[in-house]
N, C-alpha and C. Protein backbone atom coordinates (compact mmCIF):
# COMPACT_ATOMS: atom_id res chain seq x y z
N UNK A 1 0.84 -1.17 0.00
CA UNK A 1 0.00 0.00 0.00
C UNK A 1 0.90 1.25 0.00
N UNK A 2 0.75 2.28 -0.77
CA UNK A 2 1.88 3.53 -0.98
C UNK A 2 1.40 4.36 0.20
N UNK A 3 2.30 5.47 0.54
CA UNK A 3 1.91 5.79 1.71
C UNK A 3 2.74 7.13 1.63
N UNK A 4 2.10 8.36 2.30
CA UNK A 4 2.15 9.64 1.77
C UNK A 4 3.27 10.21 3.25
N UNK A 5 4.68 10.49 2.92
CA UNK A 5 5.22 11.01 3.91
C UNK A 5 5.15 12.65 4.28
N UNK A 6 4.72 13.51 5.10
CA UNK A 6 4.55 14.30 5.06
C UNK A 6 6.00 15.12 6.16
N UNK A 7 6.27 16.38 6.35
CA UNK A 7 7.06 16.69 7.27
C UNK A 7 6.62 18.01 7.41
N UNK A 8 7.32 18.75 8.95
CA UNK A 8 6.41 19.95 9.21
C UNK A 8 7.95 20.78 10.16
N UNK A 9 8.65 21.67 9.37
CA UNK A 9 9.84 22.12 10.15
C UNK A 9 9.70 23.16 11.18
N UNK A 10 10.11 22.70 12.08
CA UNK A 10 9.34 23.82 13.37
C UNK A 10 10.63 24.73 14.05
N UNK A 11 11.59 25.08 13.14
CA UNK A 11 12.95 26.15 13.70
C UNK A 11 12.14 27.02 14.34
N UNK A 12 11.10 28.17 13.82
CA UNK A 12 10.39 29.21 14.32
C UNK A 12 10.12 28.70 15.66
N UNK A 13 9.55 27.81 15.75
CA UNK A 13 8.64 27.32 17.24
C UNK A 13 9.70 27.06 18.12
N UNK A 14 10.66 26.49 18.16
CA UNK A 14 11.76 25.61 19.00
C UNK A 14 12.49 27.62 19.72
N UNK A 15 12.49 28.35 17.99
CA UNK A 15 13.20 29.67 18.27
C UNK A 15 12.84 30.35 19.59
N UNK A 16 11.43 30.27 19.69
CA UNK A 16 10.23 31.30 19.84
C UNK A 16 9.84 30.69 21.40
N UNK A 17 10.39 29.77 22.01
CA UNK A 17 10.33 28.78 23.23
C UNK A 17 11.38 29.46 23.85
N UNK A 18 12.68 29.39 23.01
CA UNK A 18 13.95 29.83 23.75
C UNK A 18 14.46 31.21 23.54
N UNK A 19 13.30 31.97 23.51
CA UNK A 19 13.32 33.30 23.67
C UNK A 19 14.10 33.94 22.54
N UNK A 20 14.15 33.43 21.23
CA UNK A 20 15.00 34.05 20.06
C UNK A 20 13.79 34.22 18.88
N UNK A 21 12.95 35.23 18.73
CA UNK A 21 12.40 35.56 17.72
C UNK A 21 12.77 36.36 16.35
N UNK A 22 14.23 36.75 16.11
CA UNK A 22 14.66 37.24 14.82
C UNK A 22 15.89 36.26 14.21
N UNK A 23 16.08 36.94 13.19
CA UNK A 23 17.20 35.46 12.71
C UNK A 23 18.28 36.69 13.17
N UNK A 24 18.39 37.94 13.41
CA UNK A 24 19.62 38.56 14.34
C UNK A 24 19.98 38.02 15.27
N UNK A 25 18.89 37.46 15.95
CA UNK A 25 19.40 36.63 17.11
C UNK A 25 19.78 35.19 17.32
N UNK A 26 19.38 34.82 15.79
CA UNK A 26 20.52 32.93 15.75
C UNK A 26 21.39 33.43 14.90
N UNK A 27 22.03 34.36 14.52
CA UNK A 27 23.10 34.55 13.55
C UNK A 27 24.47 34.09 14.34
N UNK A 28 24.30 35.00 15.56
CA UNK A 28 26.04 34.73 16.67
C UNK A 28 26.19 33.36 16.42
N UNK A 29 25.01 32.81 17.27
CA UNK A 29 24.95 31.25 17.87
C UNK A 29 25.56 30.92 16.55
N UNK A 30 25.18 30.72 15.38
CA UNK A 30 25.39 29.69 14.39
C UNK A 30 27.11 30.10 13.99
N UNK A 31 27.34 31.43 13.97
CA UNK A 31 28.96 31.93 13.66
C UNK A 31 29.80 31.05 14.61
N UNK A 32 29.16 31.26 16.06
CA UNK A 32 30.26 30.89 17.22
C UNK A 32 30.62 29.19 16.90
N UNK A 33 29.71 28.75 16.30
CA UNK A 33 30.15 27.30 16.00
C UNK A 33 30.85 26.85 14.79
N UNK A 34 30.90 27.99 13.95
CA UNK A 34 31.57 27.59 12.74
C UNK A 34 30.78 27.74 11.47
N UNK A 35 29.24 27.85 11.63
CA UNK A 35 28.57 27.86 10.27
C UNK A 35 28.16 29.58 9.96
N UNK A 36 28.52 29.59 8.88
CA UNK A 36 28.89 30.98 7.93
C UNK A 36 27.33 30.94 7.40
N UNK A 37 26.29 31.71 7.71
CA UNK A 37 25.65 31.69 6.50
C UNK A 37 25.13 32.96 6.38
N UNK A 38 24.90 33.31 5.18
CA UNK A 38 23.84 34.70 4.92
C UNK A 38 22.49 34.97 5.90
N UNK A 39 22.76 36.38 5.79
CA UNK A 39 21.38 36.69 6.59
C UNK A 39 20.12 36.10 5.77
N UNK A 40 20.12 36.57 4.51
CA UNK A 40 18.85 35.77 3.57
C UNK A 40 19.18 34.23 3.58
N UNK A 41 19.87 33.62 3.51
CA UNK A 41 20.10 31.88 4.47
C UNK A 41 19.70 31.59 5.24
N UNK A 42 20.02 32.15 6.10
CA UNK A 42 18.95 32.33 7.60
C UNK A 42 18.19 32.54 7.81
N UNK A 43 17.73 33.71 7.20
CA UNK A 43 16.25 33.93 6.78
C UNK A 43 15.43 32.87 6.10
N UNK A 44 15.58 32.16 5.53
CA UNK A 44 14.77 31.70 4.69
C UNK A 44 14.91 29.75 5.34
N UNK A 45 16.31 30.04 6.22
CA UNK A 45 15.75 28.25 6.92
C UNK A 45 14.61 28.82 8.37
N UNK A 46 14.64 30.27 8.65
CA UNK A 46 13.24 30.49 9.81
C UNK A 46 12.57 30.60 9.05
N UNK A 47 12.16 31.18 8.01
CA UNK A 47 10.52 31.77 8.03
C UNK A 47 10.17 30.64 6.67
N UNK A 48 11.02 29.60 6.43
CA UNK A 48 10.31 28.78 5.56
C UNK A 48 10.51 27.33 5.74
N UNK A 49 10.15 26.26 5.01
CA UNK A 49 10.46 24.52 4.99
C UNK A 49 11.56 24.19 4.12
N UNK A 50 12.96 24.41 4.52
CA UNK A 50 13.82 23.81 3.81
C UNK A 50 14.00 22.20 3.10
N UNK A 51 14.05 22.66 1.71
CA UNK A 51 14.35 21.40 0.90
C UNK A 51 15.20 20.51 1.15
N UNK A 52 16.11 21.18 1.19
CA UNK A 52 17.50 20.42 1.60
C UNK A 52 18.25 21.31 2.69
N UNK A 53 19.31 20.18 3.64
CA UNK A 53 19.83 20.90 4.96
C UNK A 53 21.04 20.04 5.16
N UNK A 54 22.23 20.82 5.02
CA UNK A 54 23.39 19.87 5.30
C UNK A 54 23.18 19.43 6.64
N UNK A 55 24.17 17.88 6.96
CA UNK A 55 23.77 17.42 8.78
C UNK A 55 24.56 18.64 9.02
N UNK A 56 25.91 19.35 8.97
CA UNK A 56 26.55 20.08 9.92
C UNK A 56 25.67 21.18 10.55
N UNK A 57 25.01 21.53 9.29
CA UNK A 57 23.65 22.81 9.95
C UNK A 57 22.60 22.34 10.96
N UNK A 58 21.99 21.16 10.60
CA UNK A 58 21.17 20.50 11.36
C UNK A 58 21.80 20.43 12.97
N UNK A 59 23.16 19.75 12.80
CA UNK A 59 23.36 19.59 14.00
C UNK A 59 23.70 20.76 14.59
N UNK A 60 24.18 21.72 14.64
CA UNK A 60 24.42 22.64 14.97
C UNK A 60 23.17 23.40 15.54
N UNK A 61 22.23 23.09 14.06
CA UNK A 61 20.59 24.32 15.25
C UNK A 61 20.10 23.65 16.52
N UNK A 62 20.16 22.12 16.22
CA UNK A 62 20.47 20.90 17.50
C UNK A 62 20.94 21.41 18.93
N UNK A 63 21.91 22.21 18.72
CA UNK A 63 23.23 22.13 19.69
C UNK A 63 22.45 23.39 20.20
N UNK A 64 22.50 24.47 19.61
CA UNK A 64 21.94 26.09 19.67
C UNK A 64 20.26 26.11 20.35
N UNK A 65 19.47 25.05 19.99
CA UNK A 65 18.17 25.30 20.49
C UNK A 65 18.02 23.83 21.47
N UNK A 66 19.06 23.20 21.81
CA UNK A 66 19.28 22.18 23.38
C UNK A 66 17.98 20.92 22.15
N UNK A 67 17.79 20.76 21.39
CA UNK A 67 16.54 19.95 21.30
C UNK A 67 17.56 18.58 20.03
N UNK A 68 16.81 17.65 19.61
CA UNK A 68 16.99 17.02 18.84
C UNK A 68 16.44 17.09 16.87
N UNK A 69 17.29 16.00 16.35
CA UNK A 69 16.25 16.52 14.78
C UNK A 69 14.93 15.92 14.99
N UNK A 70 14.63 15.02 15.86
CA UNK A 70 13.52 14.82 15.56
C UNK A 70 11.90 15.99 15.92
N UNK A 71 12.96 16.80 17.22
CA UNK A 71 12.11 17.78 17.54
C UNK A 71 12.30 19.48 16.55
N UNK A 72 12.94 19.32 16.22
CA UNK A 72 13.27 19.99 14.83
C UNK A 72 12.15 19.78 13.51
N UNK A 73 11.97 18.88 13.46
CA UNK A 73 11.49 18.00 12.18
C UNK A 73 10.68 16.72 12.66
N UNK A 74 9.48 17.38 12.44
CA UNK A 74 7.80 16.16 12.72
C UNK A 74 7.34 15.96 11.74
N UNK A 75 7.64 14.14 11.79
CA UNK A 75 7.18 13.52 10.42
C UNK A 75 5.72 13.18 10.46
N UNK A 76 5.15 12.81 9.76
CA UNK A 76 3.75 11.91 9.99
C UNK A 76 3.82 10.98 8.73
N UNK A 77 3.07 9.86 8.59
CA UNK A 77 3.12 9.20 7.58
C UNK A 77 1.73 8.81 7.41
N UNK A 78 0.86 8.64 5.90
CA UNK A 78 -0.56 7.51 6.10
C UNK A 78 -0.26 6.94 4.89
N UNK A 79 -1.05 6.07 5.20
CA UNK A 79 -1.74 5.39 3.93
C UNK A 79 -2.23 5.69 3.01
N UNK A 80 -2.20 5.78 1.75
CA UNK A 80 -2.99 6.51 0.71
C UNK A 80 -4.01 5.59 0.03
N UNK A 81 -4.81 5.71 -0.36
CA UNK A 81 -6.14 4.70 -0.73
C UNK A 81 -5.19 4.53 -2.36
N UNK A 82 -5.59 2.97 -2.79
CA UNK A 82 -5.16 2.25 -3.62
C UNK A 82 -6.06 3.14 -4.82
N UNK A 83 -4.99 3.70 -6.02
CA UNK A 83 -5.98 3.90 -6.72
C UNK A 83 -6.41 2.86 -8.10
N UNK A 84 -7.61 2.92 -8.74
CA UNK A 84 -7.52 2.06 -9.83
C UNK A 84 -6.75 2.88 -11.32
N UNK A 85 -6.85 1.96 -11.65
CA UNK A 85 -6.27 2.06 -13.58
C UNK A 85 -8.48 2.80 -14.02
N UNK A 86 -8.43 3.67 -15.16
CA UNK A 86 -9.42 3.64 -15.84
C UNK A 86 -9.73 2.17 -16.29
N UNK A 87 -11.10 1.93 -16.16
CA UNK A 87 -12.15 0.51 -16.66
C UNK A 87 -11.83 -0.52 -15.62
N UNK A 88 -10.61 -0.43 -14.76
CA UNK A 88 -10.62 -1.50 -14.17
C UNK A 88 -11.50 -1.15 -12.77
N UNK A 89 -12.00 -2.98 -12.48
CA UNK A 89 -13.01 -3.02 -11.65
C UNK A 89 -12.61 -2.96 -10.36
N UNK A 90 -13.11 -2.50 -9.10
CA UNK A 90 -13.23 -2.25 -8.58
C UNK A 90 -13.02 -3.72 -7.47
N UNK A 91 -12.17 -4.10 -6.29
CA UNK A 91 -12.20 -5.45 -5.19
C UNK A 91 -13.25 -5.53 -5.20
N UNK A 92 -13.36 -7.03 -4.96
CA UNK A 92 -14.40 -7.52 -4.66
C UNK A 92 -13.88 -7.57 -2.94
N UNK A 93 -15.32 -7.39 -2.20
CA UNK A 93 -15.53 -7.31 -0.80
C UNK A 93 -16.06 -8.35 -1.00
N UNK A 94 -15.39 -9.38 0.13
CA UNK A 94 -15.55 -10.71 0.12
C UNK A 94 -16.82 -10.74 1.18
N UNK A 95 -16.44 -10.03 2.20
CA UNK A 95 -17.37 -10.09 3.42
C UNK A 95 -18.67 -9.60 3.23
N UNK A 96 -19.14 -8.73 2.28
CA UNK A 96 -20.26 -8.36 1.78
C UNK A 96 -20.73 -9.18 1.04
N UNK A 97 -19.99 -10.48 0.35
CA UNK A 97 -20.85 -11.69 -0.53
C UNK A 97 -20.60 -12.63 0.24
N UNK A 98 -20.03 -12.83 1.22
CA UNK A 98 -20.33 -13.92 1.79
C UNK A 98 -21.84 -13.98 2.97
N UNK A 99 -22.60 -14.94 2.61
CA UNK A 99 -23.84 -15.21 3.38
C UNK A 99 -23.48 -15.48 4.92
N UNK A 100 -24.58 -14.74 5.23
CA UNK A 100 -24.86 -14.82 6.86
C UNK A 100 -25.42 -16.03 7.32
N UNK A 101 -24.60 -16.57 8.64
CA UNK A 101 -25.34 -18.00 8.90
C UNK A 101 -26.01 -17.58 9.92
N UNK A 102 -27.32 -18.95 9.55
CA UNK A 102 -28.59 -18.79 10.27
C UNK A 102 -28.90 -20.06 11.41
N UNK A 103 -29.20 -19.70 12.67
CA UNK A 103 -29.45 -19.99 13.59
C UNK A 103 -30.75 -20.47 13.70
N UNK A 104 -30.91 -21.97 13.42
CA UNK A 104 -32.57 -22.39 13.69
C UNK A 104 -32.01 -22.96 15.12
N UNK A 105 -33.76 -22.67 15.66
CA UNK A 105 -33.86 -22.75 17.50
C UNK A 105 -35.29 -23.41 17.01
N UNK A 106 -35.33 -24.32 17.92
CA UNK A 106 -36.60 -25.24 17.82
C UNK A 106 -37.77 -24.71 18.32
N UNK A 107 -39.35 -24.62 17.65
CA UNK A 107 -40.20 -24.04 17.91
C UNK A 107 -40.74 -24.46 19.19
N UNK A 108 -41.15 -23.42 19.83
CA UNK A 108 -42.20 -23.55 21.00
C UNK A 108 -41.56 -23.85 22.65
């Protein structure tokens, strides 16, 4: 069964807990450890869902906001309903053609 992975990046929220609401204020943190990045870099891994994220960055916002990737990054996963091909028919539901058994109880 295919199954639809979804993800939901929560830098803002983790930020916004530990009292850092501008990306002025994760710029130091991320320098003091070694990662160089643009203010519009930075900008754009807070206020959006990055595609792609090297681990050194990852680990690093890790280190800077005390949390893990998984609390960084909330997956969910479902199931997606099977779809058909055009003309083709539709499962058969077995349990809907199979007959109900009947209980005779002796009269009177």
């Amino acid at each position: 069964m295919p199954r639809q992975i979804s993800y939901r990046w929560r830098l803002r929220e983790l930020m916004a807990v530990r009292g850092m609401f501008t990306v002025n204020e994760l710029m130091p943190h991320l320098t003091e450890r070694g990662i160089t990045l643009s203010s519009s870099q930075v900008h754009r891994l807070v206020s959006g869902t990055p595609e792609r994220l090297s681990l050194p960055v990852l680990a690093t916002l890790c280190d800077i906001l005390d949390c893990t990737p998984t609390d960084l990054i909330a997956t969910s996963a479902q199931n997606l309903p099977v779809r058909r091909a055009a003309g083709e028919e539709a499962p058969i539901n077995l349990a809907a053609r199979r007959p109900t058994r009947v209980r005779l109880t002796p009269e009177g």
